[in-house]
C-alpha atoms as a PDB file:
ATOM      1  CA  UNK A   1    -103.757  21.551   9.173  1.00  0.00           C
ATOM      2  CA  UNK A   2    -102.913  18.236  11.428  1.00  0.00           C
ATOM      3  CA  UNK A   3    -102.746  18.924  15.235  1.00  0.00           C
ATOM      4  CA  UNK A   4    -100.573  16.998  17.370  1.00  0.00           C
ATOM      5  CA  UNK A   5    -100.323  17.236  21.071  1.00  0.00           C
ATOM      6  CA  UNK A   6     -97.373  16.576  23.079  1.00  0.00           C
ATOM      7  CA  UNK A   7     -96.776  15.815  26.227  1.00  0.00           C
ATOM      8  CA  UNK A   8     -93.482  15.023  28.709  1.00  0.00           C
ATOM      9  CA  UNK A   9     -94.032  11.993  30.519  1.00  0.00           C
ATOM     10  CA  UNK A  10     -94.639  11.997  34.760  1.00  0.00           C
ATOM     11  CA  UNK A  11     -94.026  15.685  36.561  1.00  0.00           C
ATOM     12  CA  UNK A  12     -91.391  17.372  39.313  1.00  0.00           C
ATOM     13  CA  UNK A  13     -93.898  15.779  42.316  1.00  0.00           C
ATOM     14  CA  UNK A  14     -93.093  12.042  41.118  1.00  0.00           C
ATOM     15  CA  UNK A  15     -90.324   9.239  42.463  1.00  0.00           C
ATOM     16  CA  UNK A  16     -86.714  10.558  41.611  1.00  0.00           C
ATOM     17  CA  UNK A  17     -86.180   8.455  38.680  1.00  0.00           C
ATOM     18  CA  UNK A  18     -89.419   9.598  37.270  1.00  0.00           C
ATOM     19  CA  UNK A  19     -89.130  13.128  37.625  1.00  0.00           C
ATOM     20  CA  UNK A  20     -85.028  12.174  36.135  1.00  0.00           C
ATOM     21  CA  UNK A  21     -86.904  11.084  33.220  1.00  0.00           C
ATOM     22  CA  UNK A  22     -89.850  13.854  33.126  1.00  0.00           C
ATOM     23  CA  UNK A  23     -86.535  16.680  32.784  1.00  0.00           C
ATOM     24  CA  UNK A  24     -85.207  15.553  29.990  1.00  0.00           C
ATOM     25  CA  UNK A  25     -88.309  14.453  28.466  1.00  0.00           C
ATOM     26  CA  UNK A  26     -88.831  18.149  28.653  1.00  0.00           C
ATOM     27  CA  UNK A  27     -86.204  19.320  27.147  1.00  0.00           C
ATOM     28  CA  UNK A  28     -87.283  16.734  24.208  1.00  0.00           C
ATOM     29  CA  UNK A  29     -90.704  17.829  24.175  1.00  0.00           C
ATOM     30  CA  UNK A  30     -89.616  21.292  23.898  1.00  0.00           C
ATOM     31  CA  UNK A  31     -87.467  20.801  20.502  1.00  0.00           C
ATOM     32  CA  UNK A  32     -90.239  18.150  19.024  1.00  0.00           C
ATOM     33  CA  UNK A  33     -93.026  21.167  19.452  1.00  0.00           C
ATOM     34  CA  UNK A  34     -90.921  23.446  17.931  1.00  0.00           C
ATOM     35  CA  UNK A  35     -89.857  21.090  14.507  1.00  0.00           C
ATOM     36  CA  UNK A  36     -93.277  20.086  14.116  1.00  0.00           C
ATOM     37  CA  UNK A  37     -94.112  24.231  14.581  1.00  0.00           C
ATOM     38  CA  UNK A  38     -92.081  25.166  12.225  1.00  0.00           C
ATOM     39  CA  UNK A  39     -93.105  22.133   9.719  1.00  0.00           C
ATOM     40  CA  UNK A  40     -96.220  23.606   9.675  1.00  0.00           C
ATOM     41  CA  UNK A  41     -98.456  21.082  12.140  1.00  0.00           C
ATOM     42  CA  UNK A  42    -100.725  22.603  14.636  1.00  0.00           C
ATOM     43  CA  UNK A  43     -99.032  21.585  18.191  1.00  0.00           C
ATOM     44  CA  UNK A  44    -100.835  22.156  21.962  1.00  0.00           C
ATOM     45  CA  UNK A  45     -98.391  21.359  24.351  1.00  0.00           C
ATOM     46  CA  UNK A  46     -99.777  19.857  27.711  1.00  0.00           C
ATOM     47  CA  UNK A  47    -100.508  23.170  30.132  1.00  0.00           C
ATOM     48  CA  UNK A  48     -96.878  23.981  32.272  1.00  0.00           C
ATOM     49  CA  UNK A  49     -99.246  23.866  35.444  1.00  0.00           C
ATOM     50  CA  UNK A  50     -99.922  20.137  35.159  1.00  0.00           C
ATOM     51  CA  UNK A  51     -96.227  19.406  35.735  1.00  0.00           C
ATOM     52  CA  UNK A  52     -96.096  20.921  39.424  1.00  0.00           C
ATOM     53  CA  UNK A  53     -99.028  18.278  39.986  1.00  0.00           C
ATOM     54  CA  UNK A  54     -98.476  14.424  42.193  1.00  0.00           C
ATOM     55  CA  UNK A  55     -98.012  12.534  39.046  1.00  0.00           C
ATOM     56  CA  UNK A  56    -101.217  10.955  38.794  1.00  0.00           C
ATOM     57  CA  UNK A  57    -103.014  13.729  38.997  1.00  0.00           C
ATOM     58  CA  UNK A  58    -100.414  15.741  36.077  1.00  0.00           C
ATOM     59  CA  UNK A  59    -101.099  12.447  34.102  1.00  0.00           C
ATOM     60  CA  UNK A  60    -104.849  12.923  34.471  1.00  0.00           C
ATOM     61  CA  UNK A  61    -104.865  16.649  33.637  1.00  0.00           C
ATOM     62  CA  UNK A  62    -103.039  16.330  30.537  1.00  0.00           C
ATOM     63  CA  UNK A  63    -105.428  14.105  29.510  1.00  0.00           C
ATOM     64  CA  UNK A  64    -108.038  16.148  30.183  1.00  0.00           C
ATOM     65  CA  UNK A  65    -106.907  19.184  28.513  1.00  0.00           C
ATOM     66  CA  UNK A  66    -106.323  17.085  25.216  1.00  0.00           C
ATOM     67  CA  UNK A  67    -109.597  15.901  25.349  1.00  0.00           C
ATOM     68  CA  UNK A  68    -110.707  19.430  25.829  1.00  0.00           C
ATOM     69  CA  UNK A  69    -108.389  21.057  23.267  1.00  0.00           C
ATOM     70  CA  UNK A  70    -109.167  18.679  20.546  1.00  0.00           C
ATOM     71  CA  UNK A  71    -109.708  16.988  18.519  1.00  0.00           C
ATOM     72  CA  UNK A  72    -106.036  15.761  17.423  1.00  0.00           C
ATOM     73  CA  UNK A  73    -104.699  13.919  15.014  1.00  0.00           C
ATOM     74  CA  UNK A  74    -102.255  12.192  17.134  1.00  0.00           C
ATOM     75  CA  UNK A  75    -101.445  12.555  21.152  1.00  0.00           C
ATOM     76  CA  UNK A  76     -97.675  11.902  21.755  1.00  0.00           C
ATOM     77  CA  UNK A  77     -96.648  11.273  25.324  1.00  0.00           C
ATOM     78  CA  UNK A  78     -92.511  10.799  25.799  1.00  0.00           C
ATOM     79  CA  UNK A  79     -91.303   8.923  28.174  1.00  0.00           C
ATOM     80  CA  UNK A  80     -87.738   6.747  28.631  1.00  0.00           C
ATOM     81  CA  UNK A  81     -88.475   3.240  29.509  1.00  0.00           C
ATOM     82  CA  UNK A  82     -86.885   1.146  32.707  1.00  0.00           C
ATOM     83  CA  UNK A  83     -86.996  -2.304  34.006  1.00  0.00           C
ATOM     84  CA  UNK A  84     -83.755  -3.631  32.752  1.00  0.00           C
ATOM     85  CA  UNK A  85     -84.583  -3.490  28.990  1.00  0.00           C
ATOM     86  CA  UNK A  86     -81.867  -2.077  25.965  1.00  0.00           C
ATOM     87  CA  UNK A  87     -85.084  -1.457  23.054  1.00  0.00           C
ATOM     88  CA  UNK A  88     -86.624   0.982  21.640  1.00  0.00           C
ATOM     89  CA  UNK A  89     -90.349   0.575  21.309  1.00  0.00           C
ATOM     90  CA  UNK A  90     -93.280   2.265  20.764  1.00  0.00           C
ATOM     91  CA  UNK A  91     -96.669   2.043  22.584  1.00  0.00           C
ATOM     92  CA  UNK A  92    -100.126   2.136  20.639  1.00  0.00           C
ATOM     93  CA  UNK A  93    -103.738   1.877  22.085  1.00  0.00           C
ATOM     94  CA  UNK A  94    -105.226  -2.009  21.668  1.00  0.00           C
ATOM     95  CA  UNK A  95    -107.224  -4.298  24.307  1.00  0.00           C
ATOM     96  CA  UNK A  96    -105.974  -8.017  22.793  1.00  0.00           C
ATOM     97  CA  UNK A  97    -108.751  -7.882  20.103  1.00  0.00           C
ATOM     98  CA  UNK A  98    -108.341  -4.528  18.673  1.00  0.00           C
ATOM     99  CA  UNK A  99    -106.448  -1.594  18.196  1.00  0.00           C
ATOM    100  CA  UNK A 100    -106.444   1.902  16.761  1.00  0.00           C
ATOM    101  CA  UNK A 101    -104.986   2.087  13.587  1.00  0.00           C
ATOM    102  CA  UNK A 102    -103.668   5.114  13.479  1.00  0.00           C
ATOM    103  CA  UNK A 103    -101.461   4.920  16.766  1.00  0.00           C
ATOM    104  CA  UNK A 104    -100.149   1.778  15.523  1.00  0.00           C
ATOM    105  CA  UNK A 105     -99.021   3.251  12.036  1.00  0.00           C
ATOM    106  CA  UNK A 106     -97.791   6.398  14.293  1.00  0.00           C
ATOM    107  CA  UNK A 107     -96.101   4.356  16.289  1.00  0.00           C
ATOM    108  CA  UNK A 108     -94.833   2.374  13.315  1.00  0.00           C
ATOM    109  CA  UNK A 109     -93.541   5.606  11.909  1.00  0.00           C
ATOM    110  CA  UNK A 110     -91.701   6.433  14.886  1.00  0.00           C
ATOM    111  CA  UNK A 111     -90.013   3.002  15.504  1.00  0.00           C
ATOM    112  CA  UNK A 112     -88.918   3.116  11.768  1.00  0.00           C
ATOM    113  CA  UNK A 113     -86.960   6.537  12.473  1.00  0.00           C
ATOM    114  CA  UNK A 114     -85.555   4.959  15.693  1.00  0.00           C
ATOM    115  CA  UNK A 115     -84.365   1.542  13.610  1.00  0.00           C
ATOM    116  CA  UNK A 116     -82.324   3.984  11.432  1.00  0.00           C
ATOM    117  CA  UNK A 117     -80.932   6.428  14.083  1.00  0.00           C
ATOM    118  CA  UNK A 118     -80.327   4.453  17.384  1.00  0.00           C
ATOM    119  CA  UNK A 119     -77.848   1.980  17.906  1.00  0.00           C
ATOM    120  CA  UNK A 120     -79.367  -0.691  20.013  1.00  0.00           C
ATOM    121  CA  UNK A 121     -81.772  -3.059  19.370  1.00  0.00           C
ATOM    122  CA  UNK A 122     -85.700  -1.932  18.697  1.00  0.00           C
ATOM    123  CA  UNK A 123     -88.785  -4.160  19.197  1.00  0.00           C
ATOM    124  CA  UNK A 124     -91.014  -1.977  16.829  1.00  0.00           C
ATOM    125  CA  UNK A 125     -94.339  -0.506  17.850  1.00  0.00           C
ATOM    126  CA  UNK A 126     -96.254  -2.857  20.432  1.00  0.00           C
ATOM    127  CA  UNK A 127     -99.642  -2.534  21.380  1.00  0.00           C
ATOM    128  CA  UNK A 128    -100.357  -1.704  25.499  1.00  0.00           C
ATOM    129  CA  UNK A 129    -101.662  -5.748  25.712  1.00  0.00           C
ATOM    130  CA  UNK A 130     -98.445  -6.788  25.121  1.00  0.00           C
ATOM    131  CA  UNK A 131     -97.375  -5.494  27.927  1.00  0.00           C
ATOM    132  CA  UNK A 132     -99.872  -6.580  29.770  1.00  0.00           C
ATOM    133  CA  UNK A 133    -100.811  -3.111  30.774  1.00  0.00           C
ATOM    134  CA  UNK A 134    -103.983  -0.528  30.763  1.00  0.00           C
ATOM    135  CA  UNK A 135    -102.155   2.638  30.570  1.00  0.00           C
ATOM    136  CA  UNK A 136    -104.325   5.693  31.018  1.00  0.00           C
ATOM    137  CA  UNK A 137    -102.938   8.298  28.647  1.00  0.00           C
ATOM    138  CA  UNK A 138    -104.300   5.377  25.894  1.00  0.00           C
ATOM    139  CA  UNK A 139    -107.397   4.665  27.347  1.00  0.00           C
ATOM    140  CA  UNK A 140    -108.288   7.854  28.325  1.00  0.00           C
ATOM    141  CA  UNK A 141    -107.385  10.210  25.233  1.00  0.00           C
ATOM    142  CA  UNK A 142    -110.210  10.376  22.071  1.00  0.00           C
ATOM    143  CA  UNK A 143    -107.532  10.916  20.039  1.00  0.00           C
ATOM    144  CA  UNK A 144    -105.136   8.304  18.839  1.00  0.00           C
ATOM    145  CA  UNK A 145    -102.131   8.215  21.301  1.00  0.00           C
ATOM    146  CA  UNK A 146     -98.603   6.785  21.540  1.00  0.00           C
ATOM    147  CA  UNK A 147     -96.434   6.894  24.324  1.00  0.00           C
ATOM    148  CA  UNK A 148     -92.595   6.675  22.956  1.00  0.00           C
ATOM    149  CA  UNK A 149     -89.843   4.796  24.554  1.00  0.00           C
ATOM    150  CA  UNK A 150     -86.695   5.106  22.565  1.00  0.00           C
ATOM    151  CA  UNK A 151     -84.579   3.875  25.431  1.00  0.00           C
ATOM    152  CA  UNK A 152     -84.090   2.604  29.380  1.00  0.00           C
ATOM    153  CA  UNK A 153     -82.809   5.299  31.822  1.00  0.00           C
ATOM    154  CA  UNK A 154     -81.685   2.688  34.111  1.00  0.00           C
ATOM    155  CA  UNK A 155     -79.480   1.052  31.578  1.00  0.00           C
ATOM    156  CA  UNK A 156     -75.836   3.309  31.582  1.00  0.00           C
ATOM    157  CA  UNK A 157     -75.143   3.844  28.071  1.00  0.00           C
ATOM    158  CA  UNK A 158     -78.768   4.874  27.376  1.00  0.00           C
ATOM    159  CA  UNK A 159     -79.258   6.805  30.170  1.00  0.00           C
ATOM    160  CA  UNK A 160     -75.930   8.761  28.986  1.00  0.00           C
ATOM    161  CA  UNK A 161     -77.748   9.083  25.578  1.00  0.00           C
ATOM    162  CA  UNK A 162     -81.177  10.762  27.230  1.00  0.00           C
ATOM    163  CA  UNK A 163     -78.924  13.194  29.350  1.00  0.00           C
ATOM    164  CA  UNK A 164     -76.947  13.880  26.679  1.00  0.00           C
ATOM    165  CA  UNK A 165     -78.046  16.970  24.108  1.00  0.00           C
ATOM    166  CA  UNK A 166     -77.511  15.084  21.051  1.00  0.00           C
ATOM    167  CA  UNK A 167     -79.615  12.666  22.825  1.00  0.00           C
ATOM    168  CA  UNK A 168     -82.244  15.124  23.004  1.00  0.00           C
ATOM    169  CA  UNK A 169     -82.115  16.367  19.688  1.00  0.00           C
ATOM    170  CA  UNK A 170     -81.942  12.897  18.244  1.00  0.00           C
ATOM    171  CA  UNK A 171     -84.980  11.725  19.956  1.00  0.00           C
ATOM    172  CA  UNK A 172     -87.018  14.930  19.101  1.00  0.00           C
ATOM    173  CA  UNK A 173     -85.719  14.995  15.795  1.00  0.00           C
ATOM    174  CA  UNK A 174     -86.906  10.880  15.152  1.00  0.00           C
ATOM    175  CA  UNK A 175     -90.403  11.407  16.554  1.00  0.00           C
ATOM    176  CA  UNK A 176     -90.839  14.761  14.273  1.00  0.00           C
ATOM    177  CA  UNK A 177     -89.389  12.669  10.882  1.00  0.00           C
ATOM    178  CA  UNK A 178     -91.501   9.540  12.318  1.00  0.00           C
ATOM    179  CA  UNK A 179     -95.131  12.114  12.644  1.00  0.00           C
ATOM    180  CA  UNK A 180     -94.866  14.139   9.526  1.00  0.00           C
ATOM    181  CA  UNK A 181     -93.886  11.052   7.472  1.00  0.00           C
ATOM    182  CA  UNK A 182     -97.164   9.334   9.008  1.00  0.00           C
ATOM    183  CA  UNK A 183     -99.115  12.029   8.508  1.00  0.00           C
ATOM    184  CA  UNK A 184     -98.112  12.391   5.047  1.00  0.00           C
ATOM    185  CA  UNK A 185     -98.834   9.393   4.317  1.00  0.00           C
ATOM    186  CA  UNK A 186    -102.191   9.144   6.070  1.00  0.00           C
ATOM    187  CA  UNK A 187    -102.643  12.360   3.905  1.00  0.00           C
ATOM    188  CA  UNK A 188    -101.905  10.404   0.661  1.00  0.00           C
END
């Protein structure tokens, strides 16, 4: 049986927009565990406790416990992205020379189901390098890990989709399809 973990991005003790975006990534993570439950994956939430933490510390601790509880097939943090963007995007493990494989067809995966279902624009999955970031949930997990982005909070219609419940359910629903068609073919 595959095992995914999942993980809401940032916690309640964070900046206001972050702990904006850790709610309704949430309420995102909650329906995602539950379709990939009931399509038959193994799923290990990150522990409630770590939320309550300052953020780097809740960031740490879920990375910890995943490297703990594994090993997974696949470590999905959710996040919203900000910065004045409008794309979709996916974020994969690499260092500018290499990458892991199977975050990048994850994250492939995921971006695919986004293409189909959101109506802006997507840049498709992207490596942390091109971004010109180290991000610690990456770095840190044994697993392969992707941190999803399907949108910008700070941009209004977006930021209507996220709070919105068909929002929600869309975004769950698109990273479930995006997994189980990766791991099926990854199975294959």
């Amino acid at each position: 049986m595959a095992r995914i973990a999942v993980a809401a991005g940032h916690s309640t003790n964070a900046t206001r927009d972050q702990v904006w975006e850790h709610h309704r990534c949430k309420a995102v993570a909650s329906v995602l565990i539950h379709l990939l439950d009931q399509a038959g994956v193994g799923v290990e939430p990150a522990p409630e406790g770590v939320y309550g933490l300052p953020n780097d510390d809740a960031l740490k601790a879920k990375v910890l416990h995943f490297n703990e509880h594994g090993p997974f097939d696949l470590v999905l943090e959710l996040h919203a992205n900000a910065g004045g963007g409008t794309y979709s995007t996916a974020i994969y493990w690499d260092d500018g020379k290499t990458f892991s494989d199977n975050g990048r067809q994850a994250a492939h995966a995921i971006c695919d189901q986004w293409k189909a279902a959101l109506p802006w624009k997507g840049i498709g999955p992207r490596g942390q390098s091109y971004f010109h970031r180290d991000l610690y949930l990456l770095n840190k997990t044994r697993a392969p890990a992707v941190i999803t982005e399907p949108c910008f909070y700070d941009d209004p219609t977006q930021r209507a989709w996220l709070q919105s419940q068909a929002g929600a359910v869309t975004y769950a629903t698109t990273v479930a399809t995006g997994v189980l068609r990766w791991l099926q073919d990854d199975q294959a």
